[in-house]
C-alpha atoms as a PDB file:
ATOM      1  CA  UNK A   1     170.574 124.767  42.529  1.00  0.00           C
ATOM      2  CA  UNK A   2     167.087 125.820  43.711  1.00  0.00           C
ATOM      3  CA  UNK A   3     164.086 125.736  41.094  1.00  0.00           C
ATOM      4  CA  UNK A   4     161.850 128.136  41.943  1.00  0.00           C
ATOM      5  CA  UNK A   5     158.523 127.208  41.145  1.00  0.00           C
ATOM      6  CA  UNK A   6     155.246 129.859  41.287  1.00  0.00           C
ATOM      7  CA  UNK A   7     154.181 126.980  44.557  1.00  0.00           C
ATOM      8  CA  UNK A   8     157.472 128.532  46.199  1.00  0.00           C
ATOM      9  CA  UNK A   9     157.171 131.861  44.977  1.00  0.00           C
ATOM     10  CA  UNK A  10     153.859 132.654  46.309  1.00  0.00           C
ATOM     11  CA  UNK A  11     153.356 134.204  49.739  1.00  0.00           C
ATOM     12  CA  UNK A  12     152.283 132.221  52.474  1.00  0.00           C
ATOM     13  CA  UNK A  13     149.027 132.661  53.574  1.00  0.00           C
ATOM     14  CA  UNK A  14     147.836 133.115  57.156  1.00  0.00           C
ATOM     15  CA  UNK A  15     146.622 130.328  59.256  1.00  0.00           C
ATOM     16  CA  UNK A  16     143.504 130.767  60.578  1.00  0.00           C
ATOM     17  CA  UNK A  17     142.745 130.377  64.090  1.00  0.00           C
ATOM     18  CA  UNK A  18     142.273 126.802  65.224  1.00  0.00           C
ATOM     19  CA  UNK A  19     138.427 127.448  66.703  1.00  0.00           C
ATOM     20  CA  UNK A  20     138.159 131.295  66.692  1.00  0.00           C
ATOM     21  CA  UNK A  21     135.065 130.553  65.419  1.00  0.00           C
ATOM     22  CA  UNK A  22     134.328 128.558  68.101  1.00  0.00           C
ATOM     23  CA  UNK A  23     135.370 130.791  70.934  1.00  0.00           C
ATOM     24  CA  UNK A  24     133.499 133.513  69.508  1.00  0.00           C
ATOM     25  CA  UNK A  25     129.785 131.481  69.162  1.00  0.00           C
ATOM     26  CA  UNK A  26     130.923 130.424  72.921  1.00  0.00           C
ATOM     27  CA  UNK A  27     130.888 134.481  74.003  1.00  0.00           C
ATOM     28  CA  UNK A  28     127.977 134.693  72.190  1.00  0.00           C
ATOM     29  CA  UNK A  29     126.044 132.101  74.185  1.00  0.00           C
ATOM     30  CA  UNK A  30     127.472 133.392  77.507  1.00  0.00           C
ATOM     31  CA  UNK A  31     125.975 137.144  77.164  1.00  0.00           C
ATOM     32  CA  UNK A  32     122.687 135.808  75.430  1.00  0.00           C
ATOM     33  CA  UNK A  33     120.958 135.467  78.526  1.00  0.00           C
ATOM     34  CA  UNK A  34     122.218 139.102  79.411  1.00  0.00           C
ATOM     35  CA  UNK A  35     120.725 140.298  76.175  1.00  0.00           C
ATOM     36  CA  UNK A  36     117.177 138.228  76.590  1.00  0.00           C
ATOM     37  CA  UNK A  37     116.714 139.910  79.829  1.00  0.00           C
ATOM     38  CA  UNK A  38     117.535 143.440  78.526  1.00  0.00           C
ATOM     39  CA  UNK A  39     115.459 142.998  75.527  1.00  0.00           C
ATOM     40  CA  UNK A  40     111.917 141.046  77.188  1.00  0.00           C
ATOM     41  CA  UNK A  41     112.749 143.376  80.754  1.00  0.00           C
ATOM     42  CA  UNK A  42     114.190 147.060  78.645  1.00  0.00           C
ATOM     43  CA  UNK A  43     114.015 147.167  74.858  1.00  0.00           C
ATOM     44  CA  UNK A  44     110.395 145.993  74.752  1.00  0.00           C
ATOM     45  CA  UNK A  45     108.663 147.736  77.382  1.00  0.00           C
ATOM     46  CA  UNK A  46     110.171 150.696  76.032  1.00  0.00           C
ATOM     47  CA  UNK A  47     109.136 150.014  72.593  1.00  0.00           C
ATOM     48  CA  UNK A  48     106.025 149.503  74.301  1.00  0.00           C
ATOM     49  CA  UNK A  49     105.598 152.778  76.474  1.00  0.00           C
ATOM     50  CA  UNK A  50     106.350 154.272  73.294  1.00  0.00           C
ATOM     51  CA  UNK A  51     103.494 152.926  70.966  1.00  0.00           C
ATOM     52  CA  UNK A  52     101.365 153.540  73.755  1.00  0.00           C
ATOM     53  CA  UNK A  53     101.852 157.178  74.056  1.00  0.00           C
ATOM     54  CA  UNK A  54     100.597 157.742  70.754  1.00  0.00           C
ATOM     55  CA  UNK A  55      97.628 156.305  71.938  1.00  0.00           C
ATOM     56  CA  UNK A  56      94.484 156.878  73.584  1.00  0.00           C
ATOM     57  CA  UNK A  57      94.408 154.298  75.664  1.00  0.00           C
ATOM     58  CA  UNK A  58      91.887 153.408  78.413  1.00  0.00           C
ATOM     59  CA  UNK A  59      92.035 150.518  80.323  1.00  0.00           C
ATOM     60  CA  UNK A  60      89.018 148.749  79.404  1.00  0.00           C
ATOM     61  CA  UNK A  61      87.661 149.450  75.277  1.00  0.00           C
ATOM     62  CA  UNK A  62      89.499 150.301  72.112  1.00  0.00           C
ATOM     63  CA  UNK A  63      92.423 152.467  71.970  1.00  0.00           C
ATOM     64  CA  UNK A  64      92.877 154.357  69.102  1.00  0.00           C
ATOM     65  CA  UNK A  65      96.057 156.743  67.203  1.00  0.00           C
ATOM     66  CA  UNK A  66      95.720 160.598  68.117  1.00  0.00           C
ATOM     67  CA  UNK A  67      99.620 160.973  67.550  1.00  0.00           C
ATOM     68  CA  UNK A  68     101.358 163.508  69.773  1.00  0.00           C
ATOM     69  CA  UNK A  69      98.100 164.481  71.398  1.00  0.00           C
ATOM     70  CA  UNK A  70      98.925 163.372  74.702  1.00  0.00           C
ATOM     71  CA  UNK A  71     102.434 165.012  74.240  1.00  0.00           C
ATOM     72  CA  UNK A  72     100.407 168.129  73.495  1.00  0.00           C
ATOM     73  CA  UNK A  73      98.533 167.541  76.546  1.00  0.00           C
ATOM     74  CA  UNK A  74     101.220 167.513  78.832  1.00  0.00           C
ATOM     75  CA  UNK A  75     101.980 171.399  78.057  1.00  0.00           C
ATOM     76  CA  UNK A  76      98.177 172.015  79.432  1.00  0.00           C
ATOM     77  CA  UNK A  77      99.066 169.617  82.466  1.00  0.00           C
ATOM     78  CA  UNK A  78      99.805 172.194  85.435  1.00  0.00           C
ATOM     79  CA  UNK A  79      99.674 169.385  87.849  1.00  0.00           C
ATOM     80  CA  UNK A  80     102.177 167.422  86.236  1.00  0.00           C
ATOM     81  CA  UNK A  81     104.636 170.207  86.047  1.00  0.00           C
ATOM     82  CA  UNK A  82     104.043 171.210  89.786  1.00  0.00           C
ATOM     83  CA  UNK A  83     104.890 167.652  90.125  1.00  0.00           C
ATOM     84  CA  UNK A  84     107.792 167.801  88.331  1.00  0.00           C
ATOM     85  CA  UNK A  85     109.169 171.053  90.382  1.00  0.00           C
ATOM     86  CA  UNK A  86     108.693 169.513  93.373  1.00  0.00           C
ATOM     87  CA  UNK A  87     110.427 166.416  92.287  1.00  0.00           C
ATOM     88  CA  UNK A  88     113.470 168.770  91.200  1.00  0.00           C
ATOM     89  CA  UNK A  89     113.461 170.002  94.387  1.00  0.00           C
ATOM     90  CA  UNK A  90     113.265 167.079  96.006  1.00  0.00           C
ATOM     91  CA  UNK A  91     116.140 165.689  94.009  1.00  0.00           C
ATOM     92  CA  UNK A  92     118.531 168.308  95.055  1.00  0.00           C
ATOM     93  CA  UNK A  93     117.936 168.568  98.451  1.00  0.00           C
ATOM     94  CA  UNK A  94     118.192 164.900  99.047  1.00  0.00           C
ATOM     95  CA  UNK A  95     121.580 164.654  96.574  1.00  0.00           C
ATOM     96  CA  UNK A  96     122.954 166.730  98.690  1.00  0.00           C
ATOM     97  CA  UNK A  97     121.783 165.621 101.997  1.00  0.00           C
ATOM     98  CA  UNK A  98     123.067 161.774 101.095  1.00  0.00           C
ATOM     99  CA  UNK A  99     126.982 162.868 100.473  1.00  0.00           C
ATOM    100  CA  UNK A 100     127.069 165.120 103.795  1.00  0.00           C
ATOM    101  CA  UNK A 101     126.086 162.228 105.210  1.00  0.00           C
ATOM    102  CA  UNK A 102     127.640 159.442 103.360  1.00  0.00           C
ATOM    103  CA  UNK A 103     131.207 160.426 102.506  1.00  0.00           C
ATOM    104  CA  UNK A 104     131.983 161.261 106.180  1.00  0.00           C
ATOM    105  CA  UNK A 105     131.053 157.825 106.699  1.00  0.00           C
ATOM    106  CA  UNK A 106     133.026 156.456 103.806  1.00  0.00           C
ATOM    107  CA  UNK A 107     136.184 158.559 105.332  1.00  0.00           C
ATOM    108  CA  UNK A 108     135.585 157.177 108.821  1.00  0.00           C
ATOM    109  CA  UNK A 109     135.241 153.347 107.794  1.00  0.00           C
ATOM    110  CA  UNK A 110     137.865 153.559 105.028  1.00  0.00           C
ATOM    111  CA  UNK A 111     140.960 152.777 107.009  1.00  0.00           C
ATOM    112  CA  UNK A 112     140.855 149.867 109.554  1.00  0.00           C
ATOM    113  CA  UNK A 113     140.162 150.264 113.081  1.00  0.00           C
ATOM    114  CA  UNK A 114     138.573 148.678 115.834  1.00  0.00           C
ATOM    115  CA  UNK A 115     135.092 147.229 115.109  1.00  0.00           C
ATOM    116  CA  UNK A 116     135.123 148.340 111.430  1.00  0.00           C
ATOM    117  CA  UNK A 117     133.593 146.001 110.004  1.00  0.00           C
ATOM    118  CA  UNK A 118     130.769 146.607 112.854  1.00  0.00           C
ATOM    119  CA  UNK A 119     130.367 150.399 111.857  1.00  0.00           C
ATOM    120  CA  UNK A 120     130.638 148.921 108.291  1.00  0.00           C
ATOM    121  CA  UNK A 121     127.779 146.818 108.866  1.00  0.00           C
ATOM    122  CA  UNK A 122     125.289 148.949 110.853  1.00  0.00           C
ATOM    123  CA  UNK A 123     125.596 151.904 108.568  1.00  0.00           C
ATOM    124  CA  UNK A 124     124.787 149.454 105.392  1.00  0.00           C
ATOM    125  CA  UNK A 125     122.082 148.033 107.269  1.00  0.00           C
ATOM    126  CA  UNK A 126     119.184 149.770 106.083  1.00  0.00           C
ATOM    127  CA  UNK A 127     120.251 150.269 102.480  1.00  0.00           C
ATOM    128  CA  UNK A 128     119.045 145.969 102.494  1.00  0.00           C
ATOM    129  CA  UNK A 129     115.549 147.150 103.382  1.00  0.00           C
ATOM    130  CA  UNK A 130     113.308 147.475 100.433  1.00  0.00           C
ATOM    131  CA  UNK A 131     112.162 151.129 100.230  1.00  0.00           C
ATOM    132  CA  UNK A 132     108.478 149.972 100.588  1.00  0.00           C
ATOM    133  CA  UNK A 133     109.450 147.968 103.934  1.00  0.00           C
ATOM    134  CA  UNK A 134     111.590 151.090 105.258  1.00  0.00           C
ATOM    135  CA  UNK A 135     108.198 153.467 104.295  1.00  0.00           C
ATOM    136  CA  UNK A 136     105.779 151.557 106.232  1.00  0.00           C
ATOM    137  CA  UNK A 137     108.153 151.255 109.183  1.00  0.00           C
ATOM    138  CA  UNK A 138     108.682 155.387 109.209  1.00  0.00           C
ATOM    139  CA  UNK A 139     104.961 155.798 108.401  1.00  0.00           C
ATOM    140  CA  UNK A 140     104.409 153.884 111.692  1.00  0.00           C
ATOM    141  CA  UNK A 141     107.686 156.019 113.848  1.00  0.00           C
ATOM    142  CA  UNK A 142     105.778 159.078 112.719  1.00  0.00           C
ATOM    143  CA  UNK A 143     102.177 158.229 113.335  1.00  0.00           C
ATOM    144  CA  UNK A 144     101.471 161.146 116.068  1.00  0.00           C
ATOM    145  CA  UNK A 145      99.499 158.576 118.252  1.00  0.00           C
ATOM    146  CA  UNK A 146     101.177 155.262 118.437  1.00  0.00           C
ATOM    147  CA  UNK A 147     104.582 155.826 116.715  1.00  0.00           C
ATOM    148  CA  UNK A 148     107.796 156.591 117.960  1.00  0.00           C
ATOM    149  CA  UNK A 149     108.947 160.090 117.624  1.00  0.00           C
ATOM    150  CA  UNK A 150     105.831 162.087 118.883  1.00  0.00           C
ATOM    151  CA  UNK A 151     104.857 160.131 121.726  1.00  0.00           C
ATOM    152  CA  UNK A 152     108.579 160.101 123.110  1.00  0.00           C
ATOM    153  CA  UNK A 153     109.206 163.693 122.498  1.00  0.00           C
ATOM    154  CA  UNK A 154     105.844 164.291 124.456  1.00  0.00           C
ATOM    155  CA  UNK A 155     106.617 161.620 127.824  1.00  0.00           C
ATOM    156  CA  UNK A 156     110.068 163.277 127.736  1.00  0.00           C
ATOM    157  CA  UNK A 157     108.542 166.399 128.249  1.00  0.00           C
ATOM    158  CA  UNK A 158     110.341 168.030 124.847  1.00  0.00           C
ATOM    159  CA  UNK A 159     106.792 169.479 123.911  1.00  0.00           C
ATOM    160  CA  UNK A 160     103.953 170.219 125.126  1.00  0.00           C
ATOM    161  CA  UNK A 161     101.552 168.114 123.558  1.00  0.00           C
ATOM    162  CA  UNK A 162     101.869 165.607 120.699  1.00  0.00           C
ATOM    163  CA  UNK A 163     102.318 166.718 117.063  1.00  0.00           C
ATOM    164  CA  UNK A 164     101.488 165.525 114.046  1.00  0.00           C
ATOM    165  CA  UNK A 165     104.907 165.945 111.710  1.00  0.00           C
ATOM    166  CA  UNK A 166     102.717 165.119 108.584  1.00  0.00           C
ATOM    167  CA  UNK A 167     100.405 167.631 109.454  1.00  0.00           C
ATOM    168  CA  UNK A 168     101.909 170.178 107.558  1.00  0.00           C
ATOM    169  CA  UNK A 169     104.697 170.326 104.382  1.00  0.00           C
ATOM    170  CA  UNK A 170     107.895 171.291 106.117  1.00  0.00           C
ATOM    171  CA  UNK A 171     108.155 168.795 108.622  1.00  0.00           C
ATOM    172  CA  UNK A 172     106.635 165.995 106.637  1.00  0.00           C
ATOM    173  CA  UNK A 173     108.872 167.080 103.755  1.00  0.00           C
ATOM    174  CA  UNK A 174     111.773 167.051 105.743  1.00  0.00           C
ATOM    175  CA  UNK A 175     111.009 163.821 107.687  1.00  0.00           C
ATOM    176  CA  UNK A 176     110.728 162.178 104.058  1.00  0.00           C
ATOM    177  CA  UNK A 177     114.033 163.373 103.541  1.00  0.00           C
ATOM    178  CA  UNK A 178     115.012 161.911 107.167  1.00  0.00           C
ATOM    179  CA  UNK A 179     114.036 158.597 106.398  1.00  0.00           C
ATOM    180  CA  UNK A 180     115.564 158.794 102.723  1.00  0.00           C
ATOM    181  CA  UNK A 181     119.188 159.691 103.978  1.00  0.00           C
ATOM    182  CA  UNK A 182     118.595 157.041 106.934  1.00  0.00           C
ATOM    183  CA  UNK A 183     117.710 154.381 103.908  1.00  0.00           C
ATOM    184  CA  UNK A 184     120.096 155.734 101.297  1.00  0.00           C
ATOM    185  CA  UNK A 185     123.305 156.875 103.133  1.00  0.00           C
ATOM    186  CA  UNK A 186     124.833 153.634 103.708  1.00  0.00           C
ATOM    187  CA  UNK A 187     124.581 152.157 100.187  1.00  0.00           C
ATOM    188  CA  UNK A 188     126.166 155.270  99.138  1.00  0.00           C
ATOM    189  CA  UNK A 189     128.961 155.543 101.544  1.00  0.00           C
ATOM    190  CA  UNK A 190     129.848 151.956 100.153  1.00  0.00           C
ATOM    191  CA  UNK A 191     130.491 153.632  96.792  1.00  0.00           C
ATOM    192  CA  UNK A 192     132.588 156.103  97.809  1.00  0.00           C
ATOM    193  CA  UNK A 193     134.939 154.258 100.546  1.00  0.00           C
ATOM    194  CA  UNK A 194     135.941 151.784  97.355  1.00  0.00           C
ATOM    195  CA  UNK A 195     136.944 155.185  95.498  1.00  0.00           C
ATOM    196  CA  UNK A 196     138.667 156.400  98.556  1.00  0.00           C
ATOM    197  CA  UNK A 197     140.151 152.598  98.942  1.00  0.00           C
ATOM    198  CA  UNK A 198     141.315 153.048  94.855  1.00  0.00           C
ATOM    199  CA  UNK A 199     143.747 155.942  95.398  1.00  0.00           C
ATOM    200  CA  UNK A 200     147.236 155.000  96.255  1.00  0.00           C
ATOM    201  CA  UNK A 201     148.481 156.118  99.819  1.00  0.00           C
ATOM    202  CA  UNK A 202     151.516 156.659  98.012  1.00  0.00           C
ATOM    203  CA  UNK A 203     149.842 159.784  96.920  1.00  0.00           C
ATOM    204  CA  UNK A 204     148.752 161.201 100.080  1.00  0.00           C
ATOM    205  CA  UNK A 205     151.738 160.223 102.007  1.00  0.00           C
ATOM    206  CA  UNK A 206     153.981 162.456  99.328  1.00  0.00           C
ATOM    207  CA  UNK A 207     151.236 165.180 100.208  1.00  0.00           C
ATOM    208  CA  UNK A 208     151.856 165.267 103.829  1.00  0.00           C
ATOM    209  CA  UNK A 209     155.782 165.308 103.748  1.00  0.00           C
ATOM    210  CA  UNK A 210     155.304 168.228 101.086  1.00  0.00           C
ATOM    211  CA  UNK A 211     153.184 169.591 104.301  1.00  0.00           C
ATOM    212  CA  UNK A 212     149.777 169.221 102.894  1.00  0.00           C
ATOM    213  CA  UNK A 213     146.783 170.010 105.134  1.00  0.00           C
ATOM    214  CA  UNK A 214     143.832 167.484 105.313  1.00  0.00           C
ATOM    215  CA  UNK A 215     141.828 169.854 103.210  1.00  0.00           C
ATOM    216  CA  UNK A 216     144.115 170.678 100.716  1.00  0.00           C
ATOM    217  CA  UNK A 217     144.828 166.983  99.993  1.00  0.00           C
ATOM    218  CA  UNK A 218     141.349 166.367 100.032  1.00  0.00           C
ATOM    219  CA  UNK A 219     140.574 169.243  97.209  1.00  0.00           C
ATOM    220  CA  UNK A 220     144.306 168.200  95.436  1.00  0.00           C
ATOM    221  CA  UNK A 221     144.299 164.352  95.585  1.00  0.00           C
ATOM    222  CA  UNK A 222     140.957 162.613  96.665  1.00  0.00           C
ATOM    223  CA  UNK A 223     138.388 164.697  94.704  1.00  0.00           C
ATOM    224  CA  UNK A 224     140.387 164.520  91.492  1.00  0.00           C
ATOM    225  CA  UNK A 225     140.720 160.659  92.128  1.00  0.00           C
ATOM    226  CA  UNK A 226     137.569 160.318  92.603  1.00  0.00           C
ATOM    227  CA  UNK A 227     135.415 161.430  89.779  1.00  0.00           C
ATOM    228  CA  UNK A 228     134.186 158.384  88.279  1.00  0.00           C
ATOM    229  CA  UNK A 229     133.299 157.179  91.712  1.00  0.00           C
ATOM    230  CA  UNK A 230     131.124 160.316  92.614  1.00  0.00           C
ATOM    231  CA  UNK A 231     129.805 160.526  88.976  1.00  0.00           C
ATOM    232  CA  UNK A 232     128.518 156.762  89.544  1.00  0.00           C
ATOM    233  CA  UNK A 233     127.183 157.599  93.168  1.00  0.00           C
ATOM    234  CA  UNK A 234     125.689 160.783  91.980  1.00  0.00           C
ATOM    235  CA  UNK A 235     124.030 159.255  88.722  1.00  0.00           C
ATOM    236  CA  UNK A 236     122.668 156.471  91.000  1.00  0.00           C
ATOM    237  CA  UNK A 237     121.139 159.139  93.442  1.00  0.00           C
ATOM    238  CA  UNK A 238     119.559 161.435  91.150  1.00  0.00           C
ATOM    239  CA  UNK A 239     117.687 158.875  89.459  1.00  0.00           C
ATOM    240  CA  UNK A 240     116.797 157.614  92.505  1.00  0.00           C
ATOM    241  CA  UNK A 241     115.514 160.590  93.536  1.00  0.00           C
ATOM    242  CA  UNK A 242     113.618 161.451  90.467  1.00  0.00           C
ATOM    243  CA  UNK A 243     112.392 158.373  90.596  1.00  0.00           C
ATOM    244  CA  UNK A 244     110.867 158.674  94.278  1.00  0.00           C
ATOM    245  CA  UNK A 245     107.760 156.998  94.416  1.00  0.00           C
ATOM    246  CA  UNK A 246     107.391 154.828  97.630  1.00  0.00           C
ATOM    247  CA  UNK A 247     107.790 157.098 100.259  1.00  0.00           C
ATOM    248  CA  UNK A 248     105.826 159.705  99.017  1.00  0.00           C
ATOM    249  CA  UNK A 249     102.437 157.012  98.434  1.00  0.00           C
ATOM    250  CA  UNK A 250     102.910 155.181 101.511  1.00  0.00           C
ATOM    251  CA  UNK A 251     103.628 158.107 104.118  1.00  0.00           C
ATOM    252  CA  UNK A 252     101.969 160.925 103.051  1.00  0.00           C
ATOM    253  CA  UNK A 253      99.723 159.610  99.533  1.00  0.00           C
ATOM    254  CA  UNK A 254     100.902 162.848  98.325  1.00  0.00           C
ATOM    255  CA  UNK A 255      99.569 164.901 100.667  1.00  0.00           C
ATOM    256  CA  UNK A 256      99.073 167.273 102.982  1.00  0.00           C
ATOM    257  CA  UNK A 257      97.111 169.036 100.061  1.00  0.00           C
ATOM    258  CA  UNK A 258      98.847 167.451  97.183  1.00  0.00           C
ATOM    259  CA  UNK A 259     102.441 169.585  97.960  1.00  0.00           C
ATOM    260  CA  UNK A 260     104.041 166.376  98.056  1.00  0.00           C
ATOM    261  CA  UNK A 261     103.252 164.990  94.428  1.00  0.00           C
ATOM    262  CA  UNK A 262     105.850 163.525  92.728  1.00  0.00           C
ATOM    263  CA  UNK A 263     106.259 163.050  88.714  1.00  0.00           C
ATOM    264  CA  UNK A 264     106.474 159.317  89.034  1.00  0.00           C
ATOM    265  CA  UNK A 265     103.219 159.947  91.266  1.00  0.00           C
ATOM    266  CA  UNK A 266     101.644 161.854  89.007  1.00  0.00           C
ATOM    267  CA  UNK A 267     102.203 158.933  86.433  1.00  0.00           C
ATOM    268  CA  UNK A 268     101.039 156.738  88.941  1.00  0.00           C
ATOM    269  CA  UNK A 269      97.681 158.482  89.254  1.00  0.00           C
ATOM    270  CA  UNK A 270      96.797 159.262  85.661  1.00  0.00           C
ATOM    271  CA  UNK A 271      97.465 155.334  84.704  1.00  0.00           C
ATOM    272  CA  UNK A 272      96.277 153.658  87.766  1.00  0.00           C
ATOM    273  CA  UNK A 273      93.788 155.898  88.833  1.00  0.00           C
ATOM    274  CA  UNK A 274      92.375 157.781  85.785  1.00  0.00           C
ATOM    275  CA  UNK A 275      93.032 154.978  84.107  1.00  0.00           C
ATOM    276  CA  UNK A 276      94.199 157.144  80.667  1.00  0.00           C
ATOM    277  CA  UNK A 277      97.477 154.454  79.904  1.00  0.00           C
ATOM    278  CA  UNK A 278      98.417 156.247  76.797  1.00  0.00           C
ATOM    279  CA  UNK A 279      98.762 159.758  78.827  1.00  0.00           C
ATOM    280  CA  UNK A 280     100.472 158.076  81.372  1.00  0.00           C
ATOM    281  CA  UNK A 281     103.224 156.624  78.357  1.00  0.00           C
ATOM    282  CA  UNK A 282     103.375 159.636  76.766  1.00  0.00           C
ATOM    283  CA  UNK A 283     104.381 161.245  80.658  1.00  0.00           C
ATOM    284  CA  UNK A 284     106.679 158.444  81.439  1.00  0.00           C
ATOM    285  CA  UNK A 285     108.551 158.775  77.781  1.00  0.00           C
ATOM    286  CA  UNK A 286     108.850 162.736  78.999  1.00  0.00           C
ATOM    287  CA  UNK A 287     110.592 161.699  82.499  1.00  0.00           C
ATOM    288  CA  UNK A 288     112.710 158.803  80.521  1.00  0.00           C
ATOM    289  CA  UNK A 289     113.968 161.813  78.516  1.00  0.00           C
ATOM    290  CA  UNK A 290     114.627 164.079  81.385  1.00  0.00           C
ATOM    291  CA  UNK A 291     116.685 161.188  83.073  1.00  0.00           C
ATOM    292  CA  UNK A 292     118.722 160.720  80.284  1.00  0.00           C
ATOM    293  CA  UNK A 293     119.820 164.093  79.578  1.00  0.00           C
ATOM    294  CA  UNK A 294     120.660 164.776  83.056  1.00  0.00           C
ATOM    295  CA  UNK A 295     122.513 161.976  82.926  1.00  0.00           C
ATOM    296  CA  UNK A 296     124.827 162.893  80.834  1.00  0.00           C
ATOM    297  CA  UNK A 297     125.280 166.281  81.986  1.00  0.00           C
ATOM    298  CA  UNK A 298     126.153 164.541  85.204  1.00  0.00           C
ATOM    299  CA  UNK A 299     129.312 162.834  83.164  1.00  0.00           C
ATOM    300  CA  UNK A 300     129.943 165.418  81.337  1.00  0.00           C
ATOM    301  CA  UNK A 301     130.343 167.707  84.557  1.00  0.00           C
ATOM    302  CA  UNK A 302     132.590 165.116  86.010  1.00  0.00           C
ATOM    303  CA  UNK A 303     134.297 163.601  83.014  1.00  0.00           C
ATOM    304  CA  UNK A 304     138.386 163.703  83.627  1.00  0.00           C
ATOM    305  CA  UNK A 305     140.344 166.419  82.008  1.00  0.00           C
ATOM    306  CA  UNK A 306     142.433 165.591  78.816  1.00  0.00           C
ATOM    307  CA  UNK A 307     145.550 163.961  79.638  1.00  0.00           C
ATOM    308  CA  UNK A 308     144.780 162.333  83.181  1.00  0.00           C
ATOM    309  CA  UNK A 309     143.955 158.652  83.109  1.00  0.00           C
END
């Protein structure tokens, strides 16, 4: 018979894993250089900007604490504001410009056809140019003496003399937004062909036997399957476009009479120009904030309703 002793009687205990410890320091090591470059390139500029905006801060001599006096400030800035409605503006017309264009695109190149991957290429093209390249080539095609557009439209006999399209702000606003779309479309209609390429063609082969138009599986299927794709493109865009900076210095320096001054401009000019680096913190903590929160409208808007995966 079987003594039971309180050695037998007693549970056993769990083994622990042989080197979870070990695994886990090895994670840790492979996202440490993730985290260094987030925290010396994010986290501490930030920290920065912010301890500078509580500052008066000139470029050259001691800065000194005045608390939310530049924040104060900004209420009394009328430029900056301007600024800031015209980058709005900017933003939406652009936004929307970039998906007319792009998600045609992504439809057309989605499926496989002949030369695909040649459309495919020449439509991603210019997205590889850096926006300050791509500005000083369209500051050059729109020079009204030795660029492109003017000088053709004039020996083709489309006008009667040359014009200037930076002359004045509706054609050099809408040029800007020309060039954008040519620059930004592509990159975007990449986006959105790997959402299109995501939905099963079970799905829209079940739609056209139930007698589905193009449309209707289009409003039914693809834009429902598509949300997190669009709310990624879109996100990307908008801050893009609030963001606009390049174009706007290098084409038109914010001109013709200062109706094409951006926020990030604006920045630009009171930190680089006036040299007042705490007023320019304090106005880049403001557009920070502005980002954020329409970021997550932007998700919120296109989050995916209860119950679908």
């Amino acid at each position: 018979m079987t003594t039971i002793t309180a050695e037998t009687a007693a549970p056993a205990r769990p083994r622990k894993l042989v080197g979870g410890g070990r695994r886990q320091w090895i994670g840790l090591l492979y996202v440490a250089p993730a985290v260094a470059l987030v925290t010396v390139f994010f986290i501490v500029p930030l920290g920065m900007t912010a301890w500078m905006s509580l500052h008066n801060w000139p470029l050259m001599g001691e800065h000194s604490y005045i608390g939310l006096g530049n924040y104060w400030a900004i209420l009394r800035d009328t430029r900056f504001w301007n600024a800031l409605r015209f980058t709005g503006w900017y933003t939406l017309v652009v936004t929307i410009a970039i998906f007319a264009v792009a998600f045609p695109l992504a439809i057309f190149i989605e499926r496989p056809r002949a030369m695909t991957n040649v459309y495919r290429t020449a439509f991603f093209m210019p997205a590889v140019i850096g926006f300050a390249s791509a500005s000083l080539l369209w500051s050059w095609l729109l020079n009204v003496d030795s660029g492109l557009f003017s000088p053709a439209a004039y020996a083709l006999g489309l006008t009667e003399k040359k014009f200037n399209l930076l002359a004045t702000f509706q054609p050099a606003f809408w040029s800007i937004i020309a060039m954008v779309v040519w620059k930004v479309a592509g990159f975007t209609m990449i986006i959105l062909m790997t959402g299109l390429q995501s939905i099963p063609s079970e799905l829209q082969e079940a739609a056209m036997i139930d007698g589905a138009g193009p449309f209707a599986r289009f409003r039914a299927i693809t834009l429902p399957l598509m949300r997190r794709t669009l709310a990624l493109a879109l996100i990307l865009s908008v801050a893009g476009s609030i963001l606009a900076f390049d174009q706007f210095y290098i084409i038109l320096r914010g001109g013709p009479r200062n109706q094409t001054l951006t926020a990030v401009y604006w920045i630009f000019n009171q930190s680089f120009v006036s040299f007042k680096l705490g007023y320019g913190a304090a106005l880049s903590m403001i557009l920070l904030l502005i980002l954020v929160v329409l970021s997550l409208v932007q998700l919120w808007l296109l989050r995916k309703p209860e119950g679908v995966d």
